[in-house]
N, C-alpha and C. Protein backbone atom coordinates (compact mmCIF):
# COMPACT_ATOMS: atom_id res chain seq x y z
N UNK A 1 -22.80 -17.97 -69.86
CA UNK A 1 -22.00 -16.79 -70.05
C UNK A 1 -20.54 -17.22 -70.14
N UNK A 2 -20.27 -16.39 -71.27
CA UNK A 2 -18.47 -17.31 -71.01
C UNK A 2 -17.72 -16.52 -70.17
N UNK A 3 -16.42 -16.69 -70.05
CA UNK A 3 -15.68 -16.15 -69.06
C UNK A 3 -15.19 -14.77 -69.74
N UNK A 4 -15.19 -14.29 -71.06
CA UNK A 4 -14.84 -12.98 -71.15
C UNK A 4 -15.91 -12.16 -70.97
N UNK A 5 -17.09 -12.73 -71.23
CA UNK A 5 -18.23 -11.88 -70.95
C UNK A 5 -18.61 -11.69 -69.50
N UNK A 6 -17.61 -12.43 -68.57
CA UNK A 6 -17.95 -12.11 -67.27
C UNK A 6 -17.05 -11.32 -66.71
N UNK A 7 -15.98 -11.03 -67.37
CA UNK A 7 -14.28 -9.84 -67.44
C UNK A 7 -15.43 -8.83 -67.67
N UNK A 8 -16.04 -8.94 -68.95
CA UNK A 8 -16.33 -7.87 -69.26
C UNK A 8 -17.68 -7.36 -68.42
N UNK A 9 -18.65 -7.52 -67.74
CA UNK A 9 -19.49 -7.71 -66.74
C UNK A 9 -18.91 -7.19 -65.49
N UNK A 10 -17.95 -7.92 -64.81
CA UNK A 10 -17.07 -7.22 -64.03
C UNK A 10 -16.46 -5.85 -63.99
N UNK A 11 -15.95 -5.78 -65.40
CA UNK A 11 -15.01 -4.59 -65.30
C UNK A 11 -16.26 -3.45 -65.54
N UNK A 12 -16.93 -3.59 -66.37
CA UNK A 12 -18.11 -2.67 -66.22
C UNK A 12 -18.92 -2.35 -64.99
N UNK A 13 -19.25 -3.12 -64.14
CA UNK A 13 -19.36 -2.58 -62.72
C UNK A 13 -18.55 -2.29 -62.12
N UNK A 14 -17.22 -2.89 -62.16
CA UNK A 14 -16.41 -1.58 -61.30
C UNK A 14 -16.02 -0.38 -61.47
N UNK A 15 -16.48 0.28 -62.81
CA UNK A 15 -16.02 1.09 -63.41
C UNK A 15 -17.82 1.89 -62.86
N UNK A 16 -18.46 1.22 -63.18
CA UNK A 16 -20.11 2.14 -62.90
C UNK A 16 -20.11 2.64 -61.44
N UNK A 17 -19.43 1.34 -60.73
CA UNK A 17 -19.39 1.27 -59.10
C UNK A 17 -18.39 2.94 -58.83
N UNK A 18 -17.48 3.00 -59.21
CA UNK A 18 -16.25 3.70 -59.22
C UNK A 18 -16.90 4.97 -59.75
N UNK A 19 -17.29 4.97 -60.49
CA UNK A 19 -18.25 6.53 -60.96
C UNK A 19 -19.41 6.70 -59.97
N UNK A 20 -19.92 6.18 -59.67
CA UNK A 20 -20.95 6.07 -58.47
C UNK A 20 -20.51 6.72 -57.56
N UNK A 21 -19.32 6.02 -57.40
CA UNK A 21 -18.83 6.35 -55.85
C UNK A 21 -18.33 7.95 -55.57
N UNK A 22 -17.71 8.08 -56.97
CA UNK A 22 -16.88 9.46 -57.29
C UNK A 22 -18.41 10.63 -57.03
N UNK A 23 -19.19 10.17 -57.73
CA UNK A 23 -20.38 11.41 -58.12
C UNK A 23 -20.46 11.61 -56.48
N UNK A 24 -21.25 10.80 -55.76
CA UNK A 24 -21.52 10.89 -54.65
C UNK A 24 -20.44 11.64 -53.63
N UNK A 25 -18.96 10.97 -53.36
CA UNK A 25 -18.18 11.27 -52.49
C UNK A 25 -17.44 12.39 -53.02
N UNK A 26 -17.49 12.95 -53.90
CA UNK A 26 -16.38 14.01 -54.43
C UNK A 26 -17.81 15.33 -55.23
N UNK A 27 -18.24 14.77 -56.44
CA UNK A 27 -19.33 16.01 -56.99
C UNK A 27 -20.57 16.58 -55.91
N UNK A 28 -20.87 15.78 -55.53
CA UNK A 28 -22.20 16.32 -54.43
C UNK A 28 -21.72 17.23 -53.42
N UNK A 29 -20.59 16.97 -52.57
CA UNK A 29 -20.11 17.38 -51.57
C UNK A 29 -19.68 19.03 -52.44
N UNK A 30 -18.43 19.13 -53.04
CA UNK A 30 -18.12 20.08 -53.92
C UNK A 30 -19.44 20.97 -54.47
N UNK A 31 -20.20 20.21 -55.32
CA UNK A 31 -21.06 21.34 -55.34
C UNK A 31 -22.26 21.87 -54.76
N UNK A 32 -22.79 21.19 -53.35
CA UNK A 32 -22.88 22.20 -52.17
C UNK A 32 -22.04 23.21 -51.70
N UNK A 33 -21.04 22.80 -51.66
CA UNK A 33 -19.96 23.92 -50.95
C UNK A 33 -19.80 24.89 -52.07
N UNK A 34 -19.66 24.78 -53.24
CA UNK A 34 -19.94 25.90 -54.16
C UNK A 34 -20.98 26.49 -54.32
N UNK A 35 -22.23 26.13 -53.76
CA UNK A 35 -23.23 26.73 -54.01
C UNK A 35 -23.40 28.05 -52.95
N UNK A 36 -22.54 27.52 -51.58
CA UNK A 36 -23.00 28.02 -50.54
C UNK A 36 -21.97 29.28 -50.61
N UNK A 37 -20.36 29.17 -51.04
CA UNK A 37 -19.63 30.14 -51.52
C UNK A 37 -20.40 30.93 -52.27
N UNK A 38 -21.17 30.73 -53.10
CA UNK A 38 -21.92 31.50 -54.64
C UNK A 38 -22.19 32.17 -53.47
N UNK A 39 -23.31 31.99 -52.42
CA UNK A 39 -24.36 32.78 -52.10
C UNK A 39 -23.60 33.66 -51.20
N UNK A 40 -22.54 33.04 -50.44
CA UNK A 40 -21.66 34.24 -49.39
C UNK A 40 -21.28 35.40 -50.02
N UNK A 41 -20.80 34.70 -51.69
CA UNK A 41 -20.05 36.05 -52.34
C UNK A 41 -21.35 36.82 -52.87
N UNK A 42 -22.61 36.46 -53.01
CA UNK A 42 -23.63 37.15 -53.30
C UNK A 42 -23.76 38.30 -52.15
N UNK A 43 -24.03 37.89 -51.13
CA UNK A 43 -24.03 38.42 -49.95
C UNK A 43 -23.15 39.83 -49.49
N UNK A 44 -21.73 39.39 -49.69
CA UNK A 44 -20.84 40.06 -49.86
C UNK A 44 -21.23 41.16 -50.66
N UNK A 45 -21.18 40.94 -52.08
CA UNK A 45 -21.03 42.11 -53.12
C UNK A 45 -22.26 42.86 -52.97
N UNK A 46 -23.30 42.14 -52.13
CA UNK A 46 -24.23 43.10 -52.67
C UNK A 46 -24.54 44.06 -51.07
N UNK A 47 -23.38 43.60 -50.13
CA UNK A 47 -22.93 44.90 -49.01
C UNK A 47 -22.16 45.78 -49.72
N UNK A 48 -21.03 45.48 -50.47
CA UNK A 48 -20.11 46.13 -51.03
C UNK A 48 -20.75 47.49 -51.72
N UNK A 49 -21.98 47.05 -52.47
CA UNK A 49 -22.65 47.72 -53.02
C UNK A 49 -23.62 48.66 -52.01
N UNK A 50 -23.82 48.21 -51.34
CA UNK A 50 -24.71 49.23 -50.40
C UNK A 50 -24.00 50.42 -50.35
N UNK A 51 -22.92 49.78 -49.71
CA UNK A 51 -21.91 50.84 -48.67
C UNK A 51 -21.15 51.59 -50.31
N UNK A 52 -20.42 51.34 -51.17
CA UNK A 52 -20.25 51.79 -52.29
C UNK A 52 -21.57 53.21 -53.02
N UNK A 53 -23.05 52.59 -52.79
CA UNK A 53 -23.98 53.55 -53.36
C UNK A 53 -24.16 54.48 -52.26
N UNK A 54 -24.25 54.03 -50.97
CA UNK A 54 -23.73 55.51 -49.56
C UNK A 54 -22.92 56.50 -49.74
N UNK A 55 -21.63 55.85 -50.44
CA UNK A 55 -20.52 56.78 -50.45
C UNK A 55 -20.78 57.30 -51.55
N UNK A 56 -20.54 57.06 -53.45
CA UNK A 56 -21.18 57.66 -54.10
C UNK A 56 -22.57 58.53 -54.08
N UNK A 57 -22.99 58.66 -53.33
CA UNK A 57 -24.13 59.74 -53.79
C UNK A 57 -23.85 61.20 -52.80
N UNK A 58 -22.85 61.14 -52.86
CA UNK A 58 -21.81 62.75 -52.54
C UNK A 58 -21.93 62.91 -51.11
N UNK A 59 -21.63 61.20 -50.24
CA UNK A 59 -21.82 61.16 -49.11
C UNK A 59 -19.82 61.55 -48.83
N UNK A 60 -19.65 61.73 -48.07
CA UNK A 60 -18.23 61.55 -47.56
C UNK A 60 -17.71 59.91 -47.01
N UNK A 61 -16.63 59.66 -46.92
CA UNK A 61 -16.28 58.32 -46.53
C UNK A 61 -16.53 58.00 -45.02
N UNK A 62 -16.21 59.13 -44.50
CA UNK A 62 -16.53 58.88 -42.63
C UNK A 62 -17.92 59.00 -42.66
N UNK A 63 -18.88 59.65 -43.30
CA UNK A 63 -20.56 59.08 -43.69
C UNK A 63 -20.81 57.51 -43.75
N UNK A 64 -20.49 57.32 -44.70
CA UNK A 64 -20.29 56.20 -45.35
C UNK A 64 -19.91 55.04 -44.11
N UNK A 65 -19.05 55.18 -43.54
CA UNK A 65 -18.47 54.22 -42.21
C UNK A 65 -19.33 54.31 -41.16
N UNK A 66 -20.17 56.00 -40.92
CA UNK A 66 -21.38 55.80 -39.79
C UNK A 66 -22.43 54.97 -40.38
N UNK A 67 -22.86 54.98 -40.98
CA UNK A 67 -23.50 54.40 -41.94
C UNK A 67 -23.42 52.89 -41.66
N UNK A 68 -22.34 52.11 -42.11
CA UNK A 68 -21.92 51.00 -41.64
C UNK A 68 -22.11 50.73 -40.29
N UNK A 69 -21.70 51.70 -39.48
CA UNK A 69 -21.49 51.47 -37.74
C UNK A 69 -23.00 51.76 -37.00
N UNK A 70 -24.12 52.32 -37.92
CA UNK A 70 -25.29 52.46 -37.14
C UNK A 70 -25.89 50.85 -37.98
N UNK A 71 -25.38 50.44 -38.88
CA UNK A 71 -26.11 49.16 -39.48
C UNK A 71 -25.86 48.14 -38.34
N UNK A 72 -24.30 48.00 -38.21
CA UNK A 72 -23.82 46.89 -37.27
C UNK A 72 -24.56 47.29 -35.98
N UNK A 73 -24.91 48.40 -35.36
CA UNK A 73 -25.18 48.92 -34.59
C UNK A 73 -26.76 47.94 -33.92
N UNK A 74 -27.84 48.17 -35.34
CA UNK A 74 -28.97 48.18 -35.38
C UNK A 74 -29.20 46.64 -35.43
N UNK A 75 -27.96 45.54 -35.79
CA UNK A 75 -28.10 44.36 -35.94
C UNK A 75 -27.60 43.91 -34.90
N UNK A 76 -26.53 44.57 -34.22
CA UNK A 76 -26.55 44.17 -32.87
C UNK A 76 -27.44 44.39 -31.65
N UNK A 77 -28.14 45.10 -31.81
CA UNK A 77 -29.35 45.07 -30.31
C UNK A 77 -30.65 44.70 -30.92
N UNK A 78 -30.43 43.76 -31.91
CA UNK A 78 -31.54 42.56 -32.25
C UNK A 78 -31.29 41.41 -31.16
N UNK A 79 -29.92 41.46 -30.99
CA UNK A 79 -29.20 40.20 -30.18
C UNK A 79 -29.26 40.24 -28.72
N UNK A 80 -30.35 40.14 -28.18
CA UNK A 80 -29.82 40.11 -26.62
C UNK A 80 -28.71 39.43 -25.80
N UNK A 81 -28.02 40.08 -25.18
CA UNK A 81 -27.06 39.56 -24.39
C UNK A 81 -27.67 37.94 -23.34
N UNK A 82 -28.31 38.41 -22.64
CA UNK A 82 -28.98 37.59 -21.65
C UNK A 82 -29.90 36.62 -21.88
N UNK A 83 -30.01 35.76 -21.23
CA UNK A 83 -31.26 34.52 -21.55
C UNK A 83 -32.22 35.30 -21.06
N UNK A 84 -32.53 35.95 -19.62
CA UNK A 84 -33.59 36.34 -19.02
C UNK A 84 -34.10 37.49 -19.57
N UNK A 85 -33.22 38.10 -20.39
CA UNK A 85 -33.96 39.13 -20.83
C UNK A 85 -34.80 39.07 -21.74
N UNK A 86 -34.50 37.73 -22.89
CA UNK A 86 -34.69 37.39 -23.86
C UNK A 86 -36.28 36.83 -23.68
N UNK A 87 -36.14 35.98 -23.01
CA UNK A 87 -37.37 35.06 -22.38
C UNK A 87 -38.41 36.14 -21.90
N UNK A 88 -38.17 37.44 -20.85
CA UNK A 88 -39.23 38.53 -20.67
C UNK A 88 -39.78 39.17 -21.94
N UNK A 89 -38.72 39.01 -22.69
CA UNK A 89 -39.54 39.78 -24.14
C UNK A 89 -40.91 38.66 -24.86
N UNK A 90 -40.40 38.12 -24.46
CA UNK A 90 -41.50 36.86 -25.17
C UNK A 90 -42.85 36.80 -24.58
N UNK A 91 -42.61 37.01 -23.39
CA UNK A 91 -43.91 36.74 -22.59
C UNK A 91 -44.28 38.19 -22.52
N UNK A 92 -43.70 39.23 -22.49
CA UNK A 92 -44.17 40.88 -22.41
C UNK A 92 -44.99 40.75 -24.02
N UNK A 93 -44.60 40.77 -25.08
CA UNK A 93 -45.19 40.41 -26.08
C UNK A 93 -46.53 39.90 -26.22
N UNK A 94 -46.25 38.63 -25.54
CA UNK A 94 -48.12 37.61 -25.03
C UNK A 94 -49.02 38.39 -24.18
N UNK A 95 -48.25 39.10 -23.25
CA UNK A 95 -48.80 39.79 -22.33
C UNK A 95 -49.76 40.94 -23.26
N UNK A 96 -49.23 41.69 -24.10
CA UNK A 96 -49.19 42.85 -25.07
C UNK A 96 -50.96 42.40 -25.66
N UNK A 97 -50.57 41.27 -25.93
CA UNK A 97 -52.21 41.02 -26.94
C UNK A 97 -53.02 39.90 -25.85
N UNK A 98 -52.54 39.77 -24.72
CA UNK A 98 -53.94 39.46 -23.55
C UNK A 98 -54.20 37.84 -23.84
N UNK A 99 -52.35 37.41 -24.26
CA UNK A 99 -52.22 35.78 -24.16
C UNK A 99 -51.81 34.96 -22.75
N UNK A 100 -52.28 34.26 -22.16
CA UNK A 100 -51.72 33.54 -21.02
C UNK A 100 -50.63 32.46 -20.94
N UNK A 101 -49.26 32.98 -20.78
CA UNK A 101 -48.36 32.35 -20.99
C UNK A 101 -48.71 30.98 -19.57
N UNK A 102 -48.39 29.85 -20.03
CA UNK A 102 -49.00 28.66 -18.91
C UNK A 102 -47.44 28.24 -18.47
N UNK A 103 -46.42 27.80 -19.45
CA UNK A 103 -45.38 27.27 -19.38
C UNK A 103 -43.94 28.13 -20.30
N UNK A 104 -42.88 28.28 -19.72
CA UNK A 104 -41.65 28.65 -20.52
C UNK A 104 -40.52 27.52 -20.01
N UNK A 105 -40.45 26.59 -21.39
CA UNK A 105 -39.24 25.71 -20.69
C UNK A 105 -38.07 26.30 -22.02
N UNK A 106 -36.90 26.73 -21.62
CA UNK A 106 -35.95 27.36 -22.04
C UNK A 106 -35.02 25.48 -21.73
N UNK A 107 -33.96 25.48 -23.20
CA UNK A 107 -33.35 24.07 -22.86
C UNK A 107 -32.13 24.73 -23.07
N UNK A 108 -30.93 24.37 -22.71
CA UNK A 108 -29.47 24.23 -22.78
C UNK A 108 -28.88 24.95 -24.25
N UNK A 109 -28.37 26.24 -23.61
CA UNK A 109 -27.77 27.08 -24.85
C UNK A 109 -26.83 26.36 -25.62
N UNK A 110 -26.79 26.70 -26.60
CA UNK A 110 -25.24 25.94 -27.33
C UNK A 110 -24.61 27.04 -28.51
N UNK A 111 -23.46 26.83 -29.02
CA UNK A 111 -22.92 28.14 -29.49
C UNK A 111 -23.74 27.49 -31.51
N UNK A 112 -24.01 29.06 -31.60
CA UNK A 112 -24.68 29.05 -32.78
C UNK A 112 -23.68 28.86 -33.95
N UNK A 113 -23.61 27.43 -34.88
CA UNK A 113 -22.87 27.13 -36.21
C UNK A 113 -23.39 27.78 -37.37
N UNK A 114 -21.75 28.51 -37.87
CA UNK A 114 -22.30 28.84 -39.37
C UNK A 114 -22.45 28.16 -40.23
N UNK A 115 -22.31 28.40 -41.33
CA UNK A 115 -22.44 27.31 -43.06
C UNK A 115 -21.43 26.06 -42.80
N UNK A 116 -20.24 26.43 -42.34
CA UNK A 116 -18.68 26.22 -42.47
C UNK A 116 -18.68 25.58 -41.17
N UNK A 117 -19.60 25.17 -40.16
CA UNK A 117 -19.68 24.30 -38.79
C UNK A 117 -18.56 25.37 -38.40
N UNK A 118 -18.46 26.54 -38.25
CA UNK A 118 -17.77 27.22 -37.36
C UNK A 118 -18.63 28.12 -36.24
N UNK A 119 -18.11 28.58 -35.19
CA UNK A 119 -18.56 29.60 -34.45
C UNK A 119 -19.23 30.38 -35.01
N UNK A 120 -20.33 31.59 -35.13
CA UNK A 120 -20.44 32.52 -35.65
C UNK A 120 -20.08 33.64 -34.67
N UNK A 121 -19.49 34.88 -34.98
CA UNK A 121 -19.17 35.52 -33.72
C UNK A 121 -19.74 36.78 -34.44
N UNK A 122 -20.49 38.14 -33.68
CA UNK A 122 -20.29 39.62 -34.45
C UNK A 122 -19.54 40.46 -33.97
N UNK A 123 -18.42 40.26 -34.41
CA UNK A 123 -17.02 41.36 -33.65
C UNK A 123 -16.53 40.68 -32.63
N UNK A 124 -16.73 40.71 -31.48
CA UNK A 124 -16.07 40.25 -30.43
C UNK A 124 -17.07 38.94 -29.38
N UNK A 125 -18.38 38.87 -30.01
CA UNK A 125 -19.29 38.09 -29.23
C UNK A 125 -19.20 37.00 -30.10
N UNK A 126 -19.62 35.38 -29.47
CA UNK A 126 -20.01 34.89 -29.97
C UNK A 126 -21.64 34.62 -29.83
N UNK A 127 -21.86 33.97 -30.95
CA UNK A 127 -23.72 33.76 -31.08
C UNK A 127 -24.16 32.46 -30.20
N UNK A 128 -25.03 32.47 -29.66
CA UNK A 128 -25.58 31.44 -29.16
C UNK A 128 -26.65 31.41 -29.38
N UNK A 129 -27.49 29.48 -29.73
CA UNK A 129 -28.98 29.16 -29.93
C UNK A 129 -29.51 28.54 -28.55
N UNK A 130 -30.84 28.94 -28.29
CA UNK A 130 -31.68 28.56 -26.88
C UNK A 130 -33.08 28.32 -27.62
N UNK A 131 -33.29 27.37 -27.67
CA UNK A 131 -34.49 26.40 -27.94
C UNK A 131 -35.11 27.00 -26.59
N UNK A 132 -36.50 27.15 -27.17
CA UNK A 132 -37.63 27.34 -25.93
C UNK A 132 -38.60 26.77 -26.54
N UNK A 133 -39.18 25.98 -25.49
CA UNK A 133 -41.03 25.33 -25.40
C UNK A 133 -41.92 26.47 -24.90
N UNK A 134 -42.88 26.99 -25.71
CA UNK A 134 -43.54 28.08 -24.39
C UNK A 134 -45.08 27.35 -24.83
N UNK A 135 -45.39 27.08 -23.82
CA UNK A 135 -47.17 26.65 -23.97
C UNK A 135 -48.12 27.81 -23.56
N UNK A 136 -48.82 28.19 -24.04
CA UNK A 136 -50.11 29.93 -23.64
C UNK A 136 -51.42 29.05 -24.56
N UNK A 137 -52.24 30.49 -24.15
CA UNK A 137 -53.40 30.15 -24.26
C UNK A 137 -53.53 31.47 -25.19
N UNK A 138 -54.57 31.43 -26.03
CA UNK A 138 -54.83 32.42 -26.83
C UNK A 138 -56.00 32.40 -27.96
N UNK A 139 -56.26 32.90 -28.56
CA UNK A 139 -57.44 32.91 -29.79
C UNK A 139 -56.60 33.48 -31.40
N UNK A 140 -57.01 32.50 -32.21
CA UNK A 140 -55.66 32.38 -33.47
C UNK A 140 -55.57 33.65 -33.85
N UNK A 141 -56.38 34.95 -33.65
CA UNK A 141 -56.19 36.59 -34.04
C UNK A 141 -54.90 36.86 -33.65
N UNK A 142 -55.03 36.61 -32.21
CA UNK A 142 -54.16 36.98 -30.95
C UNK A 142 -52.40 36.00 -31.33
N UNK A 143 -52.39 34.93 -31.75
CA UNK A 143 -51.76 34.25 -32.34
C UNK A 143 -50.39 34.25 -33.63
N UNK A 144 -51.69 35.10 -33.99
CA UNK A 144 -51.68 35.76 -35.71
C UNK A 144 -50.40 37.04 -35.12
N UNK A 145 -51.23 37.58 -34.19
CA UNK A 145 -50.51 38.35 -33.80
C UNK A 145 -49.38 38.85 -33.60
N UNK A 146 -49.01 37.69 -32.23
CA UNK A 146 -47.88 37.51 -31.72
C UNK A 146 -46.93 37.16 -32.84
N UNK A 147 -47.53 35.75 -33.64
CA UNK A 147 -46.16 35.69 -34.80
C UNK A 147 -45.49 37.22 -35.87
N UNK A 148 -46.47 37.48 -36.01
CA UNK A 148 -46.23 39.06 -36.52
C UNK A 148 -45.56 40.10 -35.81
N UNK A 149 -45.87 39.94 -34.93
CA UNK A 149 -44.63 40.61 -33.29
C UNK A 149 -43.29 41.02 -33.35
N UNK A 150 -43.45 39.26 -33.43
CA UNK A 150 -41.81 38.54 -33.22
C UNK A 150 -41.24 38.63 -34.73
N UNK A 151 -41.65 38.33 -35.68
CA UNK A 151 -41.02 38.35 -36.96
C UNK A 151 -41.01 40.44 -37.18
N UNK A 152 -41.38 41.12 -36.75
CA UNK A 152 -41.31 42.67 -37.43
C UNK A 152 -40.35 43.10 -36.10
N UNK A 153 -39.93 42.74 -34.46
CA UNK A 153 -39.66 43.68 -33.68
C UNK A 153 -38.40 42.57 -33.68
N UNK A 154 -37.95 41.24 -33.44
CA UNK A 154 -37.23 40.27 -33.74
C UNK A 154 -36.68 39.58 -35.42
N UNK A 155 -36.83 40.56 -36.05
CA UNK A 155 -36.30 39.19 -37.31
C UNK A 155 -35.06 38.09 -37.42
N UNK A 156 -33.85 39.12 -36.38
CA UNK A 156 -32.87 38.08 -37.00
C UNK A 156 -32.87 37.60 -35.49
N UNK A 157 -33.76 37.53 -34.42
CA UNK A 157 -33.49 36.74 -33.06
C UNK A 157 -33.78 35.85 -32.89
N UNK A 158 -35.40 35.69 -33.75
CA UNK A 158 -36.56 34.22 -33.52
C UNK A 158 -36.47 33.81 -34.45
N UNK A 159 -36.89 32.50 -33.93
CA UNK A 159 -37.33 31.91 -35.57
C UNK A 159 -38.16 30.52 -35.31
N UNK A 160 -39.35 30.22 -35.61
CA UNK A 160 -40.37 29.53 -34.75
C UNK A 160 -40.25 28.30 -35.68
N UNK A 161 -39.96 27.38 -34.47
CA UNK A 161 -40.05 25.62 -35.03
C UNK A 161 -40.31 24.57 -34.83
N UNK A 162 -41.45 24.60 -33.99
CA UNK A 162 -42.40 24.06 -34.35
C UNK A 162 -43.90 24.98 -33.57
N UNK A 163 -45.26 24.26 -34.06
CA UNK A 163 -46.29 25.11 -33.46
C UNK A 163 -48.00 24.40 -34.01
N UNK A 164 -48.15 23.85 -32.50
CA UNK A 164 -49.08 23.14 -32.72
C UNK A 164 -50.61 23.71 -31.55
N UNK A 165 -51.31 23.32 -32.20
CA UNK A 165 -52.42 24.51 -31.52
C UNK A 165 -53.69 23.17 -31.61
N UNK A 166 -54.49 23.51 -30.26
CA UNK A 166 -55.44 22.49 -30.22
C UNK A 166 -56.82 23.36 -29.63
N UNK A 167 -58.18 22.96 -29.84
CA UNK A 167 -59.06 23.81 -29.05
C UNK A 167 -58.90 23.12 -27.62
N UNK A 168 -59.83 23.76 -27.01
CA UNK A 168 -59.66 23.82 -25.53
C UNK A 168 -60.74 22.95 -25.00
N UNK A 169 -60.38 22.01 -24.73
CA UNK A 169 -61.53 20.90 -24.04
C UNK A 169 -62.38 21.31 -23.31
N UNK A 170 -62.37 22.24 -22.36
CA UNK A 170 -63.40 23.52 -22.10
C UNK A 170 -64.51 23.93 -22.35
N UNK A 171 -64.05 23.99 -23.90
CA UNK A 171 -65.14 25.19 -24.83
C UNK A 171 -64.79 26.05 -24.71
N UNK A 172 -63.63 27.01 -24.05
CA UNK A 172 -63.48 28.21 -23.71
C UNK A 172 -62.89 28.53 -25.25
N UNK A 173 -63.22 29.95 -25.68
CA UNK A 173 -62.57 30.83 -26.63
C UNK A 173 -60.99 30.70 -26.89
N UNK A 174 -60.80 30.22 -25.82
CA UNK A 174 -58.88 30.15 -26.23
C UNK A 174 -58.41 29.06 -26.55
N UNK A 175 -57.28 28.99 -27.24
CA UNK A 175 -56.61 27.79 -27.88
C UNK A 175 -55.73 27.15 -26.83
N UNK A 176 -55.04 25.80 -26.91
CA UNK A 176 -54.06 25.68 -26.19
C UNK A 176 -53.12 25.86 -27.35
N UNK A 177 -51.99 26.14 -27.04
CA UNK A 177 -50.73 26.68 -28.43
C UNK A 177 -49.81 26.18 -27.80
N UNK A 178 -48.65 25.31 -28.10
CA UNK A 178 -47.45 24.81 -28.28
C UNK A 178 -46.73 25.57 -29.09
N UNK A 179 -45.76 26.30 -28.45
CA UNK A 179 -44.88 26.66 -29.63
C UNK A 179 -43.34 26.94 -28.85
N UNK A 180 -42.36 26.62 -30.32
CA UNK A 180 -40.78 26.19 -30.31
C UNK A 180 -40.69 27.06 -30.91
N UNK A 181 -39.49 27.79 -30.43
CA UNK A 181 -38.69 28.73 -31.13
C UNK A 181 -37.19 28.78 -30.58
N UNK A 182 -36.29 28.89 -31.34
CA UNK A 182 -35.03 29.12 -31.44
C UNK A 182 -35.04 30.84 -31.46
N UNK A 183 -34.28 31.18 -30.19
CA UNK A 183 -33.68 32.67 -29.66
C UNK A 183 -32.17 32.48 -30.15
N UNK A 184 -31.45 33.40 -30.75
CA UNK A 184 -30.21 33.72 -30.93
C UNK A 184 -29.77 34.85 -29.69
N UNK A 185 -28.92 34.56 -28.73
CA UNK A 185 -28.41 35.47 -28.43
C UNK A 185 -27.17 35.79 -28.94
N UNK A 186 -26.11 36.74 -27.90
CA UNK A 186 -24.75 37.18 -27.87
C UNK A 186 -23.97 36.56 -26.17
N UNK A 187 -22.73 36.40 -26.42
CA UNK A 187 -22.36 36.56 -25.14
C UNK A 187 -21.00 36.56 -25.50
């Protein structure tokens, strides 16, 4: 190889290297964060629009604002204040469809991050996440159940992650069930 063909070898990888580097450290980053703007302003306009089709349909504007204030209303006492209260709902639930809660290990709250690694707060609270282990016993109907429970009476509180289910060395009718879920509270 002669020596210009190795200029030229060179300068062509630093130039590939240098675009490499750019795509990665500058385009990727950028267009996540644009994607995630897209969806906030999605989000946005299409409240704007709610509350906009409230008031147009020959509601009054102080309508229109209850309206708003029974929404915030209805999304705030999704949020329990308390750990203990939070944790009785779970097991009142199991209780409900005739599951045997065995274990509740609740781990170390921490404040809940938005998109933007910021706080999330609603009005004056901030959000907090509480990881729970709960181990019960149950039959997968009963199971079926409970997840259906928690996702129709909880949507924006739970959110189940992980869930592992084994039969019962026994023989007995019930399962052993492992299951993780992330509780959102307020405080």
């Amino acid at each position: 190889m002669t020596p210009s063909q190795k200029k030229i070898l060179i300068i062509t990888s630093i130039a590939l290297l240098t675009f490499f580097m750019s795509w990665l450290l500058i385009y990727c980053p950028a267009k996540a964060k644009i994607s995630q703007l897209q969806k906030k302003l999605t989000d946005i306009e299409r409240e704007i629009n709610e509350i906009e089709g409230a008031v147009t349909k020959g509601t009054s504007f102080e309508e229109g604002i209850r309206l708003l204030e029974e929404r915030a209303y209805t999304l705030d006492s999704k949020f329990p204040e308390k750990e203990k209260e939070a944790l009785k709902m779970l097991a009142d639930f199991a209780r409900q469809l005739n599951m045997d809660i065995i274990s509740t290990q609740p781990q170390t709250k921490k404040p809940f991050l938005g998109a933007d690694e910021g706080e999330v707060r609603i009005e004056t609270k901030s959000c907090q996440e509480l990881f729970v282990f709960i181990e019960m016993k149950g039959t997968y109907q009963n199971l079926i159940r409970y997840l259906v429970l928690l996702k129709e009476s909880l949507p924006a509180y739970v959110m189940v992650e992980r869930l592992k289910i084994n039969k019962d060395v026994t023989g007995a009718l019930k399962l052993n069930i492992s299951l993780g879920l992330n509780l959102y509270l307020q405080s």
